[in-house]
PDB file of N, CA and C in Angstrom:
ATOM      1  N   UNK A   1       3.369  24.186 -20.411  1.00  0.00           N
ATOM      2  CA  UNK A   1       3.302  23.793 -19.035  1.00  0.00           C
ATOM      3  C   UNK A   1       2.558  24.872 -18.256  1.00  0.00           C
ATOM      4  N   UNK A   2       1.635  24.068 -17.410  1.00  0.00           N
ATOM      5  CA  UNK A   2       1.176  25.071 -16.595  1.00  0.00           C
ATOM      6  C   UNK A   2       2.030  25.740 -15.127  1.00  0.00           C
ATOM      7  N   UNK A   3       2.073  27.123 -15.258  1.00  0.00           N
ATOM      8  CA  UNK A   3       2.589  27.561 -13.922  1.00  0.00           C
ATOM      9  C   UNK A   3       1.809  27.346 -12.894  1.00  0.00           C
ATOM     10  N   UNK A   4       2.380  26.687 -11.686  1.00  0.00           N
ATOM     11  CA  UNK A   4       2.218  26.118 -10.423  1.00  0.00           C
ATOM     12  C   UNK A   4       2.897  27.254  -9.312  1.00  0.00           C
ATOM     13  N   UNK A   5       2.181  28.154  -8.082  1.00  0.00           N
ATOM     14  CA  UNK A   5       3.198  28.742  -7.895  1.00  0.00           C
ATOM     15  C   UNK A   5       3.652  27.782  -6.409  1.00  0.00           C
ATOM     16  N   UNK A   6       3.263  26.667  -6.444  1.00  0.00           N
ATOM     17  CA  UNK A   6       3.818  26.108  -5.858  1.00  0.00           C
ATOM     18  C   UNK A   6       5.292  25.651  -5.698  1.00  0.00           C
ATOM     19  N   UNK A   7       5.831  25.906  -6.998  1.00  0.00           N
ATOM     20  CA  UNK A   7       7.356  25.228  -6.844  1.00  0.00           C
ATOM     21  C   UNK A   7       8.054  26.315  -6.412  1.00  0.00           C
ATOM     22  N   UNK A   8       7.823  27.762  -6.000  1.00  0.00           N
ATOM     23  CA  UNK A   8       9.073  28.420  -5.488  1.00  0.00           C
ATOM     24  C   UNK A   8       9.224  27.751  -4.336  1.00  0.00           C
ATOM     25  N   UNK A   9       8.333  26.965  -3.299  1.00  0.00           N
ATOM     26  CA  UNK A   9       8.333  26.977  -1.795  1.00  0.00           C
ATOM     27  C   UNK A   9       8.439  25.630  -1.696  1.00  0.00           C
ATOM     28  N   UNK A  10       8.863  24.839  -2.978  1.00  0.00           N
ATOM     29  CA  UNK A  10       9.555  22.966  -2.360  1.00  0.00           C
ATOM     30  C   UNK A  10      10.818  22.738  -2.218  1.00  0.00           C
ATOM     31  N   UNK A  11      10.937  22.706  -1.037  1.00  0.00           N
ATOM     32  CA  UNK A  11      12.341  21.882  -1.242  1.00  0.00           C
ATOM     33  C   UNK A  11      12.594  20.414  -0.619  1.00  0.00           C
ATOM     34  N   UNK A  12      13.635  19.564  -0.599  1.00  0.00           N
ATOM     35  CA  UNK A  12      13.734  18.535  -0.412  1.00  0.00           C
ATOM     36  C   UNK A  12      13.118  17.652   0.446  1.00  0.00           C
ATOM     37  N   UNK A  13      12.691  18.445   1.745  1.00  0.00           N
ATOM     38  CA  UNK A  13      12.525  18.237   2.731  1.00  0.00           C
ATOM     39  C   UNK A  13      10.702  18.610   3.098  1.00  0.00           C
ATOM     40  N   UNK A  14      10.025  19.489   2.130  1.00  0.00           N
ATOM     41  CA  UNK A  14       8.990  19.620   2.337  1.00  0.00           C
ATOM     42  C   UNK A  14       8.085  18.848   1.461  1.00  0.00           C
ATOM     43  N   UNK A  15       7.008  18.479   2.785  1.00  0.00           N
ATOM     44  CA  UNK A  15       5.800  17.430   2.643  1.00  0.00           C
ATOM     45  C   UNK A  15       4.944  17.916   1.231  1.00  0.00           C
ATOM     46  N   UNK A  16       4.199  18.087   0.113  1.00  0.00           N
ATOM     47  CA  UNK A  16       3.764  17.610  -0.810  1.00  0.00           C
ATOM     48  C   UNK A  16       2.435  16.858  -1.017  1.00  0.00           C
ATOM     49  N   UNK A  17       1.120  17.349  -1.554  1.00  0.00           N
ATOM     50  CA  UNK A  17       0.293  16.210  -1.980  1.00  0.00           C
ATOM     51  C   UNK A  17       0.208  16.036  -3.141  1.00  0.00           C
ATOM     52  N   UNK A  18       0.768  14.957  -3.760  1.00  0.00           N
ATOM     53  CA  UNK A  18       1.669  14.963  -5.306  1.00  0.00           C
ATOM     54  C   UNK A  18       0.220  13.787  -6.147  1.00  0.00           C
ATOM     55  N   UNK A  19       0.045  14.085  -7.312  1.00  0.00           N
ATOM     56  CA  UNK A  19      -0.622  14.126  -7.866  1.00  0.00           C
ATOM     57  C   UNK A  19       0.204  12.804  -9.028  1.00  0.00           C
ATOM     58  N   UNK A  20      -0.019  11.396  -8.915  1.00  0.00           N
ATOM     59  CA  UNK A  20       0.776  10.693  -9.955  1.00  0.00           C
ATOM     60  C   UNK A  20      -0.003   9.702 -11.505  1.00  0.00           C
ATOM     61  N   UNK A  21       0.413  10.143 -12.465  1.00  0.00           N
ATOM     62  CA  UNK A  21      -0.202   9.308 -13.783  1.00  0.00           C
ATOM     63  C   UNK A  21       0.417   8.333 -13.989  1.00  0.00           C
ATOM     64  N   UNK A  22       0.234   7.013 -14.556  1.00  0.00           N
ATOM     65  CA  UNK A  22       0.954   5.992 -14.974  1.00  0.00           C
ATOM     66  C   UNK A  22       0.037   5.199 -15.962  1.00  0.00           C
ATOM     67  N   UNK A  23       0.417   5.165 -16.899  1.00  0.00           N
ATOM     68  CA  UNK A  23      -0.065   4.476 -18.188  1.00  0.00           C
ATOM     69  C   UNK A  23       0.169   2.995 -17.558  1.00  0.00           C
ATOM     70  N   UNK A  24      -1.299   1.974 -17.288  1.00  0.00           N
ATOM     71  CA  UNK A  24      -1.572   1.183 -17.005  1.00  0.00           C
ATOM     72  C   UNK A  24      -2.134   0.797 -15.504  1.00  0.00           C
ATOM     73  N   UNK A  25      -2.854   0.116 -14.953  1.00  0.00           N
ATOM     74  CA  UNK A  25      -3.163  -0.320 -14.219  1.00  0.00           C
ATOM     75  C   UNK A  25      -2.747  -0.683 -12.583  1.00  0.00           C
ATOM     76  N   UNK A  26      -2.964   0.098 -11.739  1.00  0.00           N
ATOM     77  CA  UNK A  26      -2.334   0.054 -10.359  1.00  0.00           C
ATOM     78  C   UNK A  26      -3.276  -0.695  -9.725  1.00  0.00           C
ATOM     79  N   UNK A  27      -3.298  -2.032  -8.944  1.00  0.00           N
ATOM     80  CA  UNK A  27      -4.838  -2.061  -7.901  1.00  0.00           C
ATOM     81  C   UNK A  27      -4.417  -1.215  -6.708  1.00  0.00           C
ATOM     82  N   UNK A  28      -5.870  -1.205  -6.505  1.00  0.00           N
ATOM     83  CA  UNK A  28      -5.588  -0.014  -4.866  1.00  0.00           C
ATOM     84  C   UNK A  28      -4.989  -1.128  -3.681  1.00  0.00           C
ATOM     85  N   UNK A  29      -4.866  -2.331  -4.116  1.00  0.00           N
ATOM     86  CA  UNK A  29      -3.879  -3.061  -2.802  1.00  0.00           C
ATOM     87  C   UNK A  29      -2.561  -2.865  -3.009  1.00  0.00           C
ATOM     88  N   UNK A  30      -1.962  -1.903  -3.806  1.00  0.00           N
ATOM     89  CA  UNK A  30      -0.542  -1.433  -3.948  1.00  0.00           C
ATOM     90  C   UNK A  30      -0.808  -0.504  -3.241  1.00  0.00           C
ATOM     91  N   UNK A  31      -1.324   0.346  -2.808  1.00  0.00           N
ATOM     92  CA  UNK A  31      -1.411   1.517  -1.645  1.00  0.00           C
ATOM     93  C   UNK A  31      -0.234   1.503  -0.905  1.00  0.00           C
ATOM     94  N   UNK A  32      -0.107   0.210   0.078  1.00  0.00           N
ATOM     95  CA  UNK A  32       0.793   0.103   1.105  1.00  0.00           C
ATOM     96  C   UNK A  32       2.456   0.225   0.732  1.00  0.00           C
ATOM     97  N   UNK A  33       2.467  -0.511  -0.411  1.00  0.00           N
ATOM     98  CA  UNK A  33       4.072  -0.446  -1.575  1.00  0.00           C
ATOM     99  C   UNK A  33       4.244   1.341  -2.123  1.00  0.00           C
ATOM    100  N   UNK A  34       2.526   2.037  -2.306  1.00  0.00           N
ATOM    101  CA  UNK A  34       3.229   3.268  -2.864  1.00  0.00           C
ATOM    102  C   UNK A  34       2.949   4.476  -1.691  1.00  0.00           C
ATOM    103  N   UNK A  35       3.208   4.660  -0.187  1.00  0.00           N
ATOM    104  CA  UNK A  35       3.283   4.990   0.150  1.00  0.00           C
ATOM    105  C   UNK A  35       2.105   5.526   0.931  1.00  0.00           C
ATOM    106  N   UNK A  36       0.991   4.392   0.291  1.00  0.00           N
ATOM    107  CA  UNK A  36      -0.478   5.272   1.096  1.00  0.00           C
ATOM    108  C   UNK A  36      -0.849   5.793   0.124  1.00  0.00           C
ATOM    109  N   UNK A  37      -0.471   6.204  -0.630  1.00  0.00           N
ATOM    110  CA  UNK A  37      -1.147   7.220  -2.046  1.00  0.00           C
ATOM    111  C   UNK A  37      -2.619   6.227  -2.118  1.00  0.00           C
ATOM    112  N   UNK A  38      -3.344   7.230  -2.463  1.00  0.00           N
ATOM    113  CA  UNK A  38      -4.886   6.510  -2.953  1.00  0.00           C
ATOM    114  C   UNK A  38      -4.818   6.078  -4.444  1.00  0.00           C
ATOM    115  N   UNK A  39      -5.385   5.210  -4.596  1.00  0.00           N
ATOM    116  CA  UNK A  39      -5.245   4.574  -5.710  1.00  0.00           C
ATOM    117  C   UNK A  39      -6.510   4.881  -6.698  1.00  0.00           C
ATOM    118  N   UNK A  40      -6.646   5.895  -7.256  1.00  0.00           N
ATOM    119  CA  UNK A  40      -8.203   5.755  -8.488  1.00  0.00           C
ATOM    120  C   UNK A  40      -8.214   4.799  -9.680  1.00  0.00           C
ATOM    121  N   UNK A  41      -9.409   4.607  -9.350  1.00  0.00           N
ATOM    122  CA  UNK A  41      -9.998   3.813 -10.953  1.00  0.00           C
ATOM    123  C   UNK A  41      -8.992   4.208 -12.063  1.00  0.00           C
ATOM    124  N   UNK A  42      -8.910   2.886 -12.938  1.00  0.00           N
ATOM    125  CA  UNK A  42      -8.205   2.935 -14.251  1.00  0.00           C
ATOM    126  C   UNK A  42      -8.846   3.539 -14.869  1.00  0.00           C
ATOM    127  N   UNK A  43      -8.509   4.680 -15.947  1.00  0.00           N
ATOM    128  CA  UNK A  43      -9.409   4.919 -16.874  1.00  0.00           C
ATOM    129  C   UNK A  43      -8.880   4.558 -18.528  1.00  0.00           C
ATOM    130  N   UNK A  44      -9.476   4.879 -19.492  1.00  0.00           N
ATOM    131  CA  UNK A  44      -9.048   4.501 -20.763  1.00  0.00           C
ATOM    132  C   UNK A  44      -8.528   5.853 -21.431  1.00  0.00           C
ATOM    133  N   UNK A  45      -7.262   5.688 -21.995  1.00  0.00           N
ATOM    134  CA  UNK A  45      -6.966   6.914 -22.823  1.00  0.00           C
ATOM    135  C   UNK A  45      -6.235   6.531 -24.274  1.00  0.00           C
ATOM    136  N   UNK A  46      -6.676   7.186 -24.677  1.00  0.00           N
ATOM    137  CA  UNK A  46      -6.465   6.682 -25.988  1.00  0.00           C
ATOM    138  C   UNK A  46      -5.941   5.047 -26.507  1.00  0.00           C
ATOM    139  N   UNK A  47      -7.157   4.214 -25.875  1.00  0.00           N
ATOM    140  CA  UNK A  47      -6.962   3.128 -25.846  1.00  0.00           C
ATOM    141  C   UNK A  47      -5.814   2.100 -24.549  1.00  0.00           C
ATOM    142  N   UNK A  48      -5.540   3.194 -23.827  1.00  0.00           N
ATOM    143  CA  UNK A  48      -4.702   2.652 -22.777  1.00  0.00           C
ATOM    144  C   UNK A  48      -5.449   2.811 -21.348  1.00  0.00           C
ATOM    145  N   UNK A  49      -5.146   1.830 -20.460  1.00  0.00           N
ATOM    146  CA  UNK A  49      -5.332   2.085 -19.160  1.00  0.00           C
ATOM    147  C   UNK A  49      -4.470   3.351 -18.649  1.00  0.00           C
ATOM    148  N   UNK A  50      -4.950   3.800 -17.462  1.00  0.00           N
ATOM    149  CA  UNK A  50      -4.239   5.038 -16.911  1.00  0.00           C
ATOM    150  C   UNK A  50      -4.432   5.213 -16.070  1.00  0.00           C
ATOM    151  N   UNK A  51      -3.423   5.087 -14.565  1.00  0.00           N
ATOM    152  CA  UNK A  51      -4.169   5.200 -13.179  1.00  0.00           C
ATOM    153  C   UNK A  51      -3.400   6.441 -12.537  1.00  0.00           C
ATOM    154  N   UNK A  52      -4.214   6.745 -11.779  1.00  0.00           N
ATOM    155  CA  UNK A  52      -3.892   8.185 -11.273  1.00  0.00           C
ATOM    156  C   UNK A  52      -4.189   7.867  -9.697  1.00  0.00           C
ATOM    157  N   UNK A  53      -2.582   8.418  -9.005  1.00  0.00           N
ATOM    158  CA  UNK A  53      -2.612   7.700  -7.821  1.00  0.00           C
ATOM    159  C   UNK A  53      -2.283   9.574  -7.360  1.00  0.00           C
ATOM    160  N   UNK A  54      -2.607   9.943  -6.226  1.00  0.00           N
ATOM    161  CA  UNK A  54      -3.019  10.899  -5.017  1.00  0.00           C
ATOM    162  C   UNK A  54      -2.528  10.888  -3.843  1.00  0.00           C
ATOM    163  N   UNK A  55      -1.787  11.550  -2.994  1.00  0.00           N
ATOM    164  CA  UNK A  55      -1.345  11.478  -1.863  1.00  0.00           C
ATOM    165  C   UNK A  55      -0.569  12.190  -1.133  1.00  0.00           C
ATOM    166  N   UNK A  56      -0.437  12.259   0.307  1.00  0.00           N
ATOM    167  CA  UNK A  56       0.677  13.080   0.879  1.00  0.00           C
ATOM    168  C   UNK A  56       2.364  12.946   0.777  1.00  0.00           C
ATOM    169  N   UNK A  57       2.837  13.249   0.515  1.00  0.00           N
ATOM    170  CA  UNK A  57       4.455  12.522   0.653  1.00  0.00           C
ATOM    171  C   UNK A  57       5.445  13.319   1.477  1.00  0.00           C
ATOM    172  N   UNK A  58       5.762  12.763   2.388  1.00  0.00           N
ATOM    173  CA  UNK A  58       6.858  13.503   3.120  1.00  0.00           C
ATOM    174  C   UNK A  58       7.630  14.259   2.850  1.00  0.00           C
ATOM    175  N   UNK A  59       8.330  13.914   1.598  1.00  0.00           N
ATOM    176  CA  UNK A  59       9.847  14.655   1.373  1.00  0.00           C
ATOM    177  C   UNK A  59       9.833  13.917   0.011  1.00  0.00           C
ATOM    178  N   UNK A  60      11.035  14.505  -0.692  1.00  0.00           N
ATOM    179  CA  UNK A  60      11.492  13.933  -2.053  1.00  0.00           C
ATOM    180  C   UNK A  60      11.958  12.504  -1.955  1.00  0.00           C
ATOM    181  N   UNK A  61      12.404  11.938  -0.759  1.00  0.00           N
ATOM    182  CA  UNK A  61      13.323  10.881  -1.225  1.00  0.00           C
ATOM    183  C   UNK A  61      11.840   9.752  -0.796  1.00  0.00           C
ATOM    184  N   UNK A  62      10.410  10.092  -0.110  1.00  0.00           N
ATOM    185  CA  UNK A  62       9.999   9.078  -0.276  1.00  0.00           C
ATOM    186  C   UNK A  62       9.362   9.067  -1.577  1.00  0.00           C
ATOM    187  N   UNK A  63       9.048  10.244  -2.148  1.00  0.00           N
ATOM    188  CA  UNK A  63       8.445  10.256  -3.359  1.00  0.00           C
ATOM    189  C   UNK A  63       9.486   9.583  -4.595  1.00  0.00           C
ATOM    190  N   UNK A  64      10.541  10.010  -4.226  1.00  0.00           N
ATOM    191  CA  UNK A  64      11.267   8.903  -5.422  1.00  0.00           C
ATOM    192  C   UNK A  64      11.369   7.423  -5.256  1.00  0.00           C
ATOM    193  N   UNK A  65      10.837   6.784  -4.096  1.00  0.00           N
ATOM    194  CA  UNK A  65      10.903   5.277  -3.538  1.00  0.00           C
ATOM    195  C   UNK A  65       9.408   5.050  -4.392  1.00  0.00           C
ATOM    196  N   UNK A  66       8.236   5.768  -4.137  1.00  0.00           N
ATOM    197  CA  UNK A  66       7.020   5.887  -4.720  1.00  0.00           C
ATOM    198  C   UNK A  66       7.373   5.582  -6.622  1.00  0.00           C
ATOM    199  N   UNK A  67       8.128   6.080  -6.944  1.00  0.00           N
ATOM    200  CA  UNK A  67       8.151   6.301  -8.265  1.00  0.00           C
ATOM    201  C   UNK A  67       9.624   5.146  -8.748  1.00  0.00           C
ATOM    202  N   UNK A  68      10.304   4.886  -7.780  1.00  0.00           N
ATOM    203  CA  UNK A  68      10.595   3.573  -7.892  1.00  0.00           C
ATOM    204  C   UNK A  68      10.460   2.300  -8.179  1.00  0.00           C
ATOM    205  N   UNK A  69       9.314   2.405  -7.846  1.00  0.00           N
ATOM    206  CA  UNK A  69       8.188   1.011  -6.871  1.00  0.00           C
ATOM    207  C   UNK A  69       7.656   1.149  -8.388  1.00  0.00           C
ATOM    208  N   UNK A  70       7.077   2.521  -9.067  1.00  0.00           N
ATOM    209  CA  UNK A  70       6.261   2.217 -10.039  1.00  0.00           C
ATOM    210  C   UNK A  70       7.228   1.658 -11.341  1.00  0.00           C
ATOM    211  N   UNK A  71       8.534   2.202 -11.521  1.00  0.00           N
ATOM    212  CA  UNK A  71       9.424   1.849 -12.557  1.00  0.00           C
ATOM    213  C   UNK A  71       9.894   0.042 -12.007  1.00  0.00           C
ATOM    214  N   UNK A  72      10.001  -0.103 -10.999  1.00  0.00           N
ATOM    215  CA  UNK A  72       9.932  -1.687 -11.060  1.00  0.00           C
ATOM    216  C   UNK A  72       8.593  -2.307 -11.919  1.00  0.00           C
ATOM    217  N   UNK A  73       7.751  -1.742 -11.300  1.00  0.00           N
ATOM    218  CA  UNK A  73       6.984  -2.526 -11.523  1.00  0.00           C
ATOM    219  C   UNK A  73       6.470  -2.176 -13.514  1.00  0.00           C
ATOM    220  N   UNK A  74       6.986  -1.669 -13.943  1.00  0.00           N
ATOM    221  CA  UNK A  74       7.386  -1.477 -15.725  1.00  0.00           C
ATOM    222  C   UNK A  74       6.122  -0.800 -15.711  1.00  0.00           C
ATOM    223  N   UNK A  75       5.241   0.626 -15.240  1.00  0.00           N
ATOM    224  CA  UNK A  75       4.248   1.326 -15.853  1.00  0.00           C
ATOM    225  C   UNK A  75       5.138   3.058 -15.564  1.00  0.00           C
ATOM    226  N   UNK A  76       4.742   3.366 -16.724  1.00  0.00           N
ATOM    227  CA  UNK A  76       5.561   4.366 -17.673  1.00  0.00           C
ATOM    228  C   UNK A  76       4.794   5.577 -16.635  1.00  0.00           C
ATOM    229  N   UNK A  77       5.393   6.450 -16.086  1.00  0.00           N
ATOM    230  CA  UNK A  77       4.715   8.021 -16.021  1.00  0.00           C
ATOM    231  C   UNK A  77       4.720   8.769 -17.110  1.00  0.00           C
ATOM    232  N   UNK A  78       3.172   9.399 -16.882  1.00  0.00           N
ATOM    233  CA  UNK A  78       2.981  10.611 -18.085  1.00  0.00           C
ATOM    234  C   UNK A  78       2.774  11.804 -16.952  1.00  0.00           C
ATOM    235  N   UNK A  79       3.032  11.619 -15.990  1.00  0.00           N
ATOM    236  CA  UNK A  79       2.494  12.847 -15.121  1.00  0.00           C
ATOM    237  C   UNK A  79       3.328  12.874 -13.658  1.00  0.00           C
ATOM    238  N   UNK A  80       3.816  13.785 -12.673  1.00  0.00           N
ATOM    239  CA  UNK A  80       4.203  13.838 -11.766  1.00  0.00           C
ATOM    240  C   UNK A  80       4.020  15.352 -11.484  1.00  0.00           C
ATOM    241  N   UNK A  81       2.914  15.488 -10.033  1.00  0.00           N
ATOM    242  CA  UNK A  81       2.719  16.872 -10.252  1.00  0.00           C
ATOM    243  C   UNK A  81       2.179  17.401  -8.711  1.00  0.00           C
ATOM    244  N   UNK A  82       2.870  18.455  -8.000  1.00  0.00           N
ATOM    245  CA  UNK A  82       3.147  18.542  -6.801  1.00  0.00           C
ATOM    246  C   UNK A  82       1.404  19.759  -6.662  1.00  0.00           C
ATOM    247  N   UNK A  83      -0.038  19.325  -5.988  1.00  0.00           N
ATOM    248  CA  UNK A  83      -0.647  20.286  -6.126  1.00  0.00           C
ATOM    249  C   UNK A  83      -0.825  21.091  -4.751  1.00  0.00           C
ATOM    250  N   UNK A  84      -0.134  20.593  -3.718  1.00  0.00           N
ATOM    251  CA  UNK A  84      -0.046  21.766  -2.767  1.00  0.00           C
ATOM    252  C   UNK A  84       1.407  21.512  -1.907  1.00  0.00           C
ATOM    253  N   UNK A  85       1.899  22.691  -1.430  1.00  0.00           N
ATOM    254  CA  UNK A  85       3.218  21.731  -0.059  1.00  0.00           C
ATOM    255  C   UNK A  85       2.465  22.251   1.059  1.00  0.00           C
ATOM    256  N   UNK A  86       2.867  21.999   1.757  1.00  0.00           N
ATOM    257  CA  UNK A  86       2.807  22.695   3.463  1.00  0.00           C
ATOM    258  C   UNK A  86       3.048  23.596   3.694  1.00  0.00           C
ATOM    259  N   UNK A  87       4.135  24.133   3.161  1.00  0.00           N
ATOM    260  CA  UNK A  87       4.952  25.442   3.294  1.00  0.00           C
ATOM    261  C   UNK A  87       4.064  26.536   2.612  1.00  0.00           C
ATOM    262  N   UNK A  88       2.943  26.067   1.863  1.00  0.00           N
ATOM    263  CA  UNK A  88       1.779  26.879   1.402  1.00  0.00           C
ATOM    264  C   UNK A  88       0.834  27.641   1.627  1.00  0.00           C
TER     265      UNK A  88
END
């Protein structure tokens, strides 16, 4: 794992532009369901789709509604990854 020295300075309550993988296919008209996150192109990985969604997130509990939304909807995370907070 790579060290981030971002995680001494998150806590529950601080905003986040979180970085998300999901093995399979998001369209960018789910935006509004995942919180605004930008939605990128699918790409292929080792024979799988893989979308990588981008964005600001308020706090932890909307990011777990975000990652909610994606476990309803049955695409697996390979990635969840916080690359700046505010508090930064």
């Amino acid at each position: 794992m790579r060290p981030n020295p971002v995680v001494d300075r998150i806590r529950l309550s601080t905003p986040c532009l979180y970085r998300i993988e999901v093995q399979g296919e998001v369209r960018p008209n789910w935006a509004d369901r995942l919180g605004g996150m930008r939605v990128l192109p699918s790409t292929l990985v080792a024979g799988n789709k893989v979308t990588v969604l981008e964005g600001r997130v308020s706090d932890q509990a909307e990011l777990a509604g975000i990652l909610n939304t994606l476990y309803a909807h049955h695409l697996p995370l390979l990635a969840v990854q916080c690359l700046e907070s505010d508090s930064s």
